[in-house]
N, C-alpha and C. Protein backbone atom coordinates (compact mmCIF):
# COMPACT_ATOMS: atom_id res chain seq x y z
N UNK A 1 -43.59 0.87 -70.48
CA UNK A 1 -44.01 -0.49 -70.76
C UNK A 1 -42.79 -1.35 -71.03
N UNK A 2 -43.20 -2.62 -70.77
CA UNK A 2 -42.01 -3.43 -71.75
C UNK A 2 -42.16 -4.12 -72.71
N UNK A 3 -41.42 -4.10 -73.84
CA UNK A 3 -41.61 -4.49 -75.14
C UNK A 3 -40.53 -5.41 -75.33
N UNK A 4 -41.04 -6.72 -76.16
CA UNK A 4 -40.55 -8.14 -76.24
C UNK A 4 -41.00 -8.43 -77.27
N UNK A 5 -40.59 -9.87 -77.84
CA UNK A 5 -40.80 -10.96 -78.87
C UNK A 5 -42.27 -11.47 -78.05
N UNK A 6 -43.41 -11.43 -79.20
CA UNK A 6 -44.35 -12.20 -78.53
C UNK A 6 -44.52 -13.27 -78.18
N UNK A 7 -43.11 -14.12 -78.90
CA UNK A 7 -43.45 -15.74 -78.02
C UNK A 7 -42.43 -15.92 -76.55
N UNK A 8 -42.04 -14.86 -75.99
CA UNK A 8 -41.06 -14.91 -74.64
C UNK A 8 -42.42 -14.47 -73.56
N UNK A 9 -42.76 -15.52 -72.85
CA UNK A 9 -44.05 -15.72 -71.67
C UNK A 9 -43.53 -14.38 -70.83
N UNK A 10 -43.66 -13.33 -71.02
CA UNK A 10 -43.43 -12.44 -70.29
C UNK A 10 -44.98 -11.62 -69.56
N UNK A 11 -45.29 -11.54 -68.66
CA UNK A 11 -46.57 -11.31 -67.78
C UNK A 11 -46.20 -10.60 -66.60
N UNK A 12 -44.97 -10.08 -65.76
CA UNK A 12 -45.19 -9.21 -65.01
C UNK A 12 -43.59 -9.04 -64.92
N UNK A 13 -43.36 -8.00 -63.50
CA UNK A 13 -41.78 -7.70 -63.22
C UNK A 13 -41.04 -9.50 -63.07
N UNK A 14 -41.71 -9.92 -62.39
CA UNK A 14 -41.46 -11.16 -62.02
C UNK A 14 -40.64 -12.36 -63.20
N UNK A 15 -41.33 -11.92 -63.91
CA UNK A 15 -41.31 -12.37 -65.38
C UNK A 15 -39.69 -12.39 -66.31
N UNK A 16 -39.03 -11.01 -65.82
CA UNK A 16 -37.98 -10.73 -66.37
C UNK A 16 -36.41 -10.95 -65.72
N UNK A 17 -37.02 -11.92 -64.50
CA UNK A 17 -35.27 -12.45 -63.96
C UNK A 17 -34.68 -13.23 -64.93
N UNK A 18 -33.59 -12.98 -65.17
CA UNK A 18 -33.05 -13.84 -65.86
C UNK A 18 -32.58 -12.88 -67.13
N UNK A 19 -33.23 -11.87 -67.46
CA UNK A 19 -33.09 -11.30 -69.17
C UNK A 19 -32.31 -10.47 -68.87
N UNK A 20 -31.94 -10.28 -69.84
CA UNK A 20 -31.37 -8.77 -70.72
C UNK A 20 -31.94 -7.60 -70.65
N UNK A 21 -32.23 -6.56 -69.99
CA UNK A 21 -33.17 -5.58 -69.93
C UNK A 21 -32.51 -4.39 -70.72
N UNK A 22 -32.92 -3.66 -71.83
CA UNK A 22 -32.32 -2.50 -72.22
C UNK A 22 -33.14 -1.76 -72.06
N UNK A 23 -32.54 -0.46 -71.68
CA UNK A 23 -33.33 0.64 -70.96
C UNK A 23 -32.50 2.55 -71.32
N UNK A 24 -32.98 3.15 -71.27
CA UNK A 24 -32.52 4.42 -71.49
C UNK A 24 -32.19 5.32 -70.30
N UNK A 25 -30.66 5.59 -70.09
CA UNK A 25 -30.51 5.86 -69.25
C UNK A 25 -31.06 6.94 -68.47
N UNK A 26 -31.75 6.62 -67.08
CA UNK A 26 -31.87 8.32 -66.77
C UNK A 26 -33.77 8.90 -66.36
N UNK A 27 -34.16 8.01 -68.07
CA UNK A 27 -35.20 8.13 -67.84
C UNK A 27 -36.32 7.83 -66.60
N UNK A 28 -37.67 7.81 -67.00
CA UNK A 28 -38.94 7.04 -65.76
C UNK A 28 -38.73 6.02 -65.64
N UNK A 29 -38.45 5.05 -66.86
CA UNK A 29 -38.44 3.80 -67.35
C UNK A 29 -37.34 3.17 -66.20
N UNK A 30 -36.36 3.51 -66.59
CA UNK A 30 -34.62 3.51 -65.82
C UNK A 30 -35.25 3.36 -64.24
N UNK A 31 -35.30 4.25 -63.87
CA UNK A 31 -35.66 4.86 -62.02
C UNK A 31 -37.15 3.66 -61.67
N UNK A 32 -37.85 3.44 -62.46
CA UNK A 32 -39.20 2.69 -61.87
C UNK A 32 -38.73 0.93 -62.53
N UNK A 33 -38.18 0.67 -63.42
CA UNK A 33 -37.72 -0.50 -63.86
C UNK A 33 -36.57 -1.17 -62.69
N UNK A 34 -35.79 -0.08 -62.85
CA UNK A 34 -34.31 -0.51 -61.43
C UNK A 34 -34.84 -0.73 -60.20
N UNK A 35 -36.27 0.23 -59.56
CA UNK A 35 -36.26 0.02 -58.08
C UNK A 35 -36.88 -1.36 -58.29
N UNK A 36 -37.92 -1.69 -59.18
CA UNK A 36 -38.98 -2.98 -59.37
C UNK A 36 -38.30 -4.15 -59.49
N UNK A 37 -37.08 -4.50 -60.02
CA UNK A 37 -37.03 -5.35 -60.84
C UNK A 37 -36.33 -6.34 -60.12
N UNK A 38 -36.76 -7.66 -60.32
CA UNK A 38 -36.41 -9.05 -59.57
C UNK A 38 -34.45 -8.99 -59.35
N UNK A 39 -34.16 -9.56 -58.52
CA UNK A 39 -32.68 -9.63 -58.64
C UNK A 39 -32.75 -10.54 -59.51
N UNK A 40 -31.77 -10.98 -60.23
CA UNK A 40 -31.12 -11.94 -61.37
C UNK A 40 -31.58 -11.10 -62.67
N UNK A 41 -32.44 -9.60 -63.04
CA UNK A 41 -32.90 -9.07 -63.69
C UNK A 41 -31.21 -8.63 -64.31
N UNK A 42 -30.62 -8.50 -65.20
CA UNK A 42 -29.26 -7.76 -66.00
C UNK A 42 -29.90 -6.57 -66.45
N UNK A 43 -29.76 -5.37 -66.09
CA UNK A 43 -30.20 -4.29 -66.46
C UNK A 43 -28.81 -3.65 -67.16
N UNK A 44 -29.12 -3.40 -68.73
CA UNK A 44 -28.03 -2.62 -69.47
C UNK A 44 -29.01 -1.50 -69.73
N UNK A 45 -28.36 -0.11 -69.60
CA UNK A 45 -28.69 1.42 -70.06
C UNK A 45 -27.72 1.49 -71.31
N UNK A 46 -28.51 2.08 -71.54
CA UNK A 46 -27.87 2.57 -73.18
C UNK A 46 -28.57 4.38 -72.60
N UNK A 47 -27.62 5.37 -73.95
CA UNK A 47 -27.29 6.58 -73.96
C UNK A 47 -28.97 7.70 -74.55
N UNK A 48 -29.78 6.90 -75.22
CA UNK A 48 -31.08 7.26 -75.89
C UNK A 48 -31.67 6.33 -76.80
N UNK A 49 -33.02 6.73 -76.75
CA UNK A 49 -33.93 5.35 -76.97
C UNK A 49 -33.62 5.18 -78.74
N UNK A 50 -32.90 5.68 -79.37
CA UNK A 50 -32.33 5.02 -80.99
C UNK A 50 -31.68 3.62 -80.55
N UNK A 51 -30.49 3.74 -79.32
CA UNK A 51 -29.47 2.75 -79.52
C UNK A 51 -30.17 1.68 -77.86
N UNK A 52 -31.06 2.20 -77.29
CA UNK A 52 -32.13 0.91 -76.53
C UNK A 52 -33.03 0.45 -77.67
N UNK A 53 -33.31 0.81 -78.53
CA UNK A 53 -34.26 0.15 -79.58
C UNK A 53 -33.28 -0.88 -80.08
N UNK A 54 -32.03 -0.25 -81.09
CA UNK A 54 -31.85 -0.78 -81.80
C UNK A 54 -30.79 -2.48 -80.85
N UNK A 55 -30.68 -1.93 -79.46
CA UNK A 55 -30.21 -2.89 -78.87
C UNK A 55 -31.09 -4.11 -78.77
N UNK A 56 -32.59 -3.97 -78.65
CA UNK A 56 -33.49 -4.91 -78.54
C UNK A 56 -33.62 -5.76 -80.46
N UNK A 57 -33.67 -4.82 -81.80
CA UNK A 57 -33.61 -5.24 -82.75
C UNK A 57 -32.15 -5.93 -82.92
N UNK A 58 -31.53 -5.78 -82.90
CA UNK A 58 -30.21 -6.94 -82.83
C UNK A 58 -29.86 -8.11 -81.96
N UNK A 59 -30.96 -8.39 -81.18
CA UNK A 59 -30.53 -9.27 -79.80
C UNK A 59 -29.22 -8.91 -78.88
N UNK A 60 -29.15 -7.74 -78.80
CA UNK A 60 -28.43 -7.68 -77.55
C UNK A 60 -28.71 -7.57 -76.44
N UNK A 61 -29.90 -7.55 -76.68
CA UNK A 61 -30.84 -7.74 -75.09
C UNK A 61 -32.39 -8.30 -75.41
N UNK A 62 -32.80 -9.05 -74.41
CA UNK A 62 -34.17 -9.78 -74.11
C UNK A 62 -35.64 -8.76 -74.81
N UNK A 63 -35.28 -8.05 -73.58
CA UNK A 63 -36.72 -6.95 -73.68
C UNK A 63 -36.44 -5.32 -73.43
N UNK A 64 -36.84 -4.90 -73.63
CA UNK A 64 -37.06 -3.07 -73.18
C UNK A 64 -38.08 -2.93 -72.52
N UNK A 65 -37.28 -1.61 -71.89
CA UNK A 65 -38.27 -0.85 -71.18
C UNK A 65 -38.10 0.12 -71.19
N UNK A 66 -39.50 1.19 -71.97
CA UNK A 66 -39.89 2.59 -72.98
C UNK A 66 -40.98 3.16 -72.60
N UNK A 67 -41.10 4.23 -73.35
CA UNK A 67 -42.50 4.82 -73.29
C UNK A 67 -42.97 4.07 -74.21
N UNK A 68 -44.71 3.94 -73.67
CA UNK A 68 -45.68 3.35 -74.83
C UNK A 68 -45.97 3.85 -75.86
N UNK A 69 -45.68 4.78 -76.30
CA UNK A 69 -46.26 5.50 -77.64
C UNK A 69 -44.36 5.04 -78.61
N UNK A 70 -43.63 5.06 -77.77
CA UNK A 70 -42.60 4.41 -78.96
C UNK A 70 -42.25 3.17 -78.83
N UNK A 71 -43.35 2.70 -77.64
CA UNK A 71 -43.33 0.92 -77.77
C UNK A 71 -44.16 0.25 -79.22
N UNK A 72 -45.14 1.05 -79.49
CA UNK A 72 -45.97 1.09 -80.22
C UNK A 72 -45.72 1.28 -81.72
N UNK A 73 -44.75 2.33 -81.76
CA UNK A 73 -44.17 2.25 -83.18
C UNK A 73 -42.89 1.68 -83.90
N UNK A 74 -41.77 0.99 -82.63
CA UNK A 74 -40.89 0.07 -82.91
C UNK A 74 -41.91 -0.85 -83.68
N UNK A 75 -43.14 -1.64 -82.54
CA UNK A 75 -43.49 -2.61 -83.52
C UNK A 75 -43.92 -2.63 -84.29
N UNK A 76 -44.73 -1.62 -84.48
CA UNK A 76 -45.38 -1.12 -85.86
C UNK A 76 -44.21 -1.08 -87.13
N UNK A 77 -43.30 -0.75 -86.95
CA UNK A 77 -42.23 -0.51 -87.90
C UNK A 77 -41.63 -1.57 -88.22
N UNK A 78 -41.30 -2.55 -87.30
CA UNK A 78 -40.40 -3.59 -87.08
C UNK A 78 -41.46 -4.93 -86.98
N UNK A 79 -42.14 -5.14 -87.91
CA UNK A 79 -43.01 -6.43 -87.99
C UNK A 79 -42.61 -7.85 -88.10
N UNK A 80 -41.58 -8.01 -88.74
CA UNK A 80 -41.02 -9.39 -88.58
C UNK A 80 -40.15 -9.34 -87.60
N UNK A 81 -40.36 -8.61 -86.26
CA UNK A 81 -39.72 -8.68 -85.49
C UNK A 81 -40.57 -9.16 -84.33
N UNK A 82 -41.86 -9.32 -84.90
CA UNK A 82 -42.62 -9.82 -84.15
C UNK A 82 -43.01 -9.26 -82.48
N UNK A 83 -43.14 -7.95 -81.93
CA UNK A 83 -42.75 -7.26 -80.58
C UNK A 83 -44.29 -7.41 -80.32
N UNK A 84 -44.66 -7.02 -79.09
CA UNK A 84 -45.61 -6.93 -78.28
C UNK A 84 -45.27 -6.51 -77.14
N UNK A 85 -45.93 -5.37 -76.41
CA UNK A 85 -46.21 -4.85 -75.22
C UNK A 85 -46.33 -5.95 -74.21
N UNK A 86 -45.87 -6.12 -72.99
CA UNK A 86 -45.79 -7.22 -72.24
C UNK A 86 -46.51 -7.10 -70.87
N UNK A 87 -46.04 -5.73 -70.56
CA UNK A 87 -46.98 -5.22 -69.33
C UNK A 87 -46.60 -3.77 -69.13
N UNK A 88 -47.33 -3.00 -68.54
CA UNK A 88 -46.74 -1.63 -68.25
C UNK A 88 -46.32 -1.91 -66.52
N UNK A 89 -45.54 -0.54 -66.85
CA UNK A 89 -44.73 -0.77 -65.53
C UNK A 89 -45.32 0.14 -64.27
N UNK A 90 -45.48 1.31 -65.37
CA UNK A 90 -46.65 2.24 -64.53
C UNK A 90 -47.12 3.43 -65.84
N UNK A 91 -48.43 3.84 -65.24
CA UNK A 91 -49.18 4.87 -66.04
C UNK A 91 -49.08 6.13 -65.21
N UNK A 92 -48.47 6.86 -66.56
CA UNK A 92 -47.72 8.22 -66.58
C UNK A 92 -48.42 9.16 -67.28
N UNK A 93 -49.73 10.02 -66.95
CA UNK A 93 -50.34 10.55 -67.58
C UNK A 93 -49.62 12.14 -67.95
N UNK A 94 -50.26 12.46 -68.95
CA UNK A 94 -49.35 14.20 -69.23
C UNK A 94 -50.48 15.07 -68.67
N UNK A 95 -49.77 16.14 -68.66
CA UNK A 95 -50.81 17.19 -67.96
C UNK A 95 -50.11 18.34 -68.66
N UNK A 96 -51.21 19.54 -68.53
CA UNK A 96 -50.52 21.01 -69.08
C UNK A 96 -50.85 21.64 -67.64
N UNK A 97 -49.59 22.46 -67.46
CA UNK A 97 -49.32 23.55 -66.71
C UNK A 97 -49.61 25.22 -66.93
N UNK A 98 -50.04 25.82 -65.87
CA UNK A 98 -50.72 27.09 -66.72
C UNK A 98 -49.54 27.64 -65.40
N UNK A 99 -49.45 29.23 -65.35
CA UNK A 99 -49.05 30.31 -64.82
C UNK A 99 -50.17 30.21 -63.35
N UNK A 100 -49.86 30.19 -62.02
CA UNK A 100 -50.38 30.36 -61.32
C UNK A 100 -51.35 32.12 -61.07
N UNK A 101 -52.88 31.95 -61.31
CA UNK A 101 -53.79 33.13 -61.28
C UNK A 101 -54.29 33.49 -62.31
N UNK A 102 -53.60 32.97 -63.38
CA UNK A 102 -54.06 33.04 -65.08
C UNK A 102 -55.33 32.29 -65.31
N UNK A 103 -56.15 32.59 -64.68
CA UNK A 103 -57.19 32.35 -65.01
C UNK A 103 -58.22 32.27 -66.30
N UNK A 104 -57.83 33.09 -67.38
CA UNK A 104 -58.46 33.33 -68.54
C UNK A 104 -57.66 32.06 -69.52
N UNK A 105 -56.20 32.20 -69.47
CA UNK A 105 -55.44 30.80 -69.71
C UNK A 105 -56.12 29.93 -69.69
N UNK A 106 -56.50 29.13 -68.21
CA UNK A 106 -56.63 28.25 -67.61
C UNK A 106 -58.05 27.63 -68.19
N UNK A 107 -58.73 28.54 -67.92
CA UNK A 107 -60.10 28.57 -69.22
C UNK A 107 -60.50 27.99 -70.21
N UNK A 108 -59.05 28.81 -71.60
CA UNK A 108 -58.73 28.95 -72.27
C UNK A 108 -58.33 27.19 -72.90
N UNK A 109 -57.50 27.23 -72.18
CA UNK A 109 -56.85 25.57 -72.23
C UNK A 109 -58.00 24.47 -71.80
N UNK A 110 -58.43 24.64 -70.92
CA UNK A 110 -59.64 23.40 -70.36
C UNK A 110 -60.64 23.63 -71.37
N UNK A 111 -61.06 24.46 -72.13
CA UNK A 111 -61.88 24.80 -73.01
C UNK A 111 -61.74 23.71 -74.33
N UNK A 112 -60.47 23.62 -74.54
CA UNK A 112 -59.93 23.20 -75.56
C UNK A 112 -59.92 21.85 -75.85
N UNK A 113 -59.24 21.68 -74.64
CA UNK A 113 -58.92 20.31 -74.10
C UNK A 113 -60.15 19.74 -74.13
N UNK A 114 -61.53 19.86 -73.45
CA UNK A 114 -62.98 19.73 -73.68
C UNK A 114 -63.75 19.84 -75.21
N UNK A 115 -63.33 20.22 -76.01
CA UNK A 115 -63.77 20.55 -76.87
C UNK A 115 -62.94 19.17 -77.78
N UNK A 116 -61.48 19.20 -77.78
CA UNK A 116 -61.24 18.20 -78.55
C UNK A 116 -61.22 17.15 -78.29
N UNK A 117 -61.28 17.42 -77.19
CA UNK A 117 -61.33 15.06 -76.40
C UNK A 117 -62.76 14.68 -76.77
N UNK A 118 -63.90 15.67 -77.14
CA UNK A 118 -65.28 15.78 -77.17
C UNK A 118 -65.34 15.26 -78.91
N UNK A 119 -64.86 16.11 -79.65
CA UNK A 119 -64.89 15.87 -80.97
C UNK A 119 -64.10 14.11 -81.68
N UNK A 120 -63.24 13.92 -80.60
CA UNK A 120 -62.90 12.93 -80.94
C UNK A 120 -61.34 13.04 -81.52
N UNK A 121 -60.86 14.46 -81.77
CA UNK A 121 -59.37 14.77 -82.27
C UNK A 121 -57.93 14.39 -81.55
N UNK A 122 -58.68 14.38 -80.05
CA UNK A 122 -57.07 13.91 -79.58
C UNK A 122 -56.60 12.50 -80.05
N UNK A 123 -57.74 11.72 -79.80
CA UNK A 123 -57.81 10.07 -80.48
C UNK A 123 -57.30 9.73 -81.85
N UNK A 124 -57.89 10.75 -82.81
CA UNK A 124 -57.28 10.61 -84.18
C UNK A 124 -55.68 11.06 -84.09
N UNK A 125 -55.74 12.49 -83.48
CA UNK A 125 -54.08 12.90 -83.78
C UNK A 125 -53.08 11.62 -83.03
N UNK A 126 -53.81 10.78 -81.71
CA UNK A 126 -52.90 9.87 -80.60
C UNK A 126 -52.56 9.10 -81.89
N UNK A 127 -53.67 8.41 -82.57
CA UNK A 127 -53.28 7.60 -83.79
C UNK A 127 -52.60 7.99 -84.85
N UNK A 128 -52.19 8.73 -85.30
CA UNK A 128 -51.42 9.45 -86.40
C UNK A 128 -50.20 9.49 -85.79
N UNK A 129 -49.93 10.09 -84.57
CA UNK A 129 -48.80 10.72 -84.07
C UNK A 129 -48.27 9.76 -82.84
């Protein structure tokens, strides 16, 4: 996603010619932000998402671009900093991998996975964690 000051009109790739982009080198973010992004876009990488965060909390750059679950808790943390999610760039779902033929595994895990998306636990732990 990219994460900004909520009063900078930011609404799509389009949106970000002109800024400061801090980004983590290497990452999804990096590789799908760089091929997308408008020319006149300034794309700075930084080394890991401590010193792309803290590049966006100091104004050394416009906006970021992160995963959503630590887009989510910069702002949560950082409230008079006023941030908001601006748009995602793309949806990156997780998946678990089993041993190819492991069938009792495979089971095992979808069982689970069914059972707690059912109860409602992945939702509470997504919110906690």
């Amino acid at each position: 996603v990219v994460l900004g000051p909520k009063d900078k009109p930011i609404a799509d790739m389009a949106s970000t010619k002109g800024m400061k982009v801090g980004i983590t080198r290497g990452t999804t973010q990096d590789l799908d932000f760089t091929r997308l992004a408008p020319e006149g876009s300034q794309i700075i990488r930084f080394e890991d998402d401590a010193t792309t965060t803290a590049a966006l909390l100091s104004g050394q750059v416009d906006i970021i671009a992160t995963a959503d679950l630590l887009a989510i808790e910069i702002a949560k943390r950082n409230p008079a900093k006023n941030l908001d999610i601006k748009y995602t760039i793309r949806l990156s779902p997780g998946a678990i991998g089993v041993r190819r033929g492991d069938a009792d595994f495979l089971q095992w895990v979808n069982t689970f996975v069914y059972f707690h998306k059912l109860t409602g636990d992945f939702g509470r732990l997504f919110e906690k964690w």
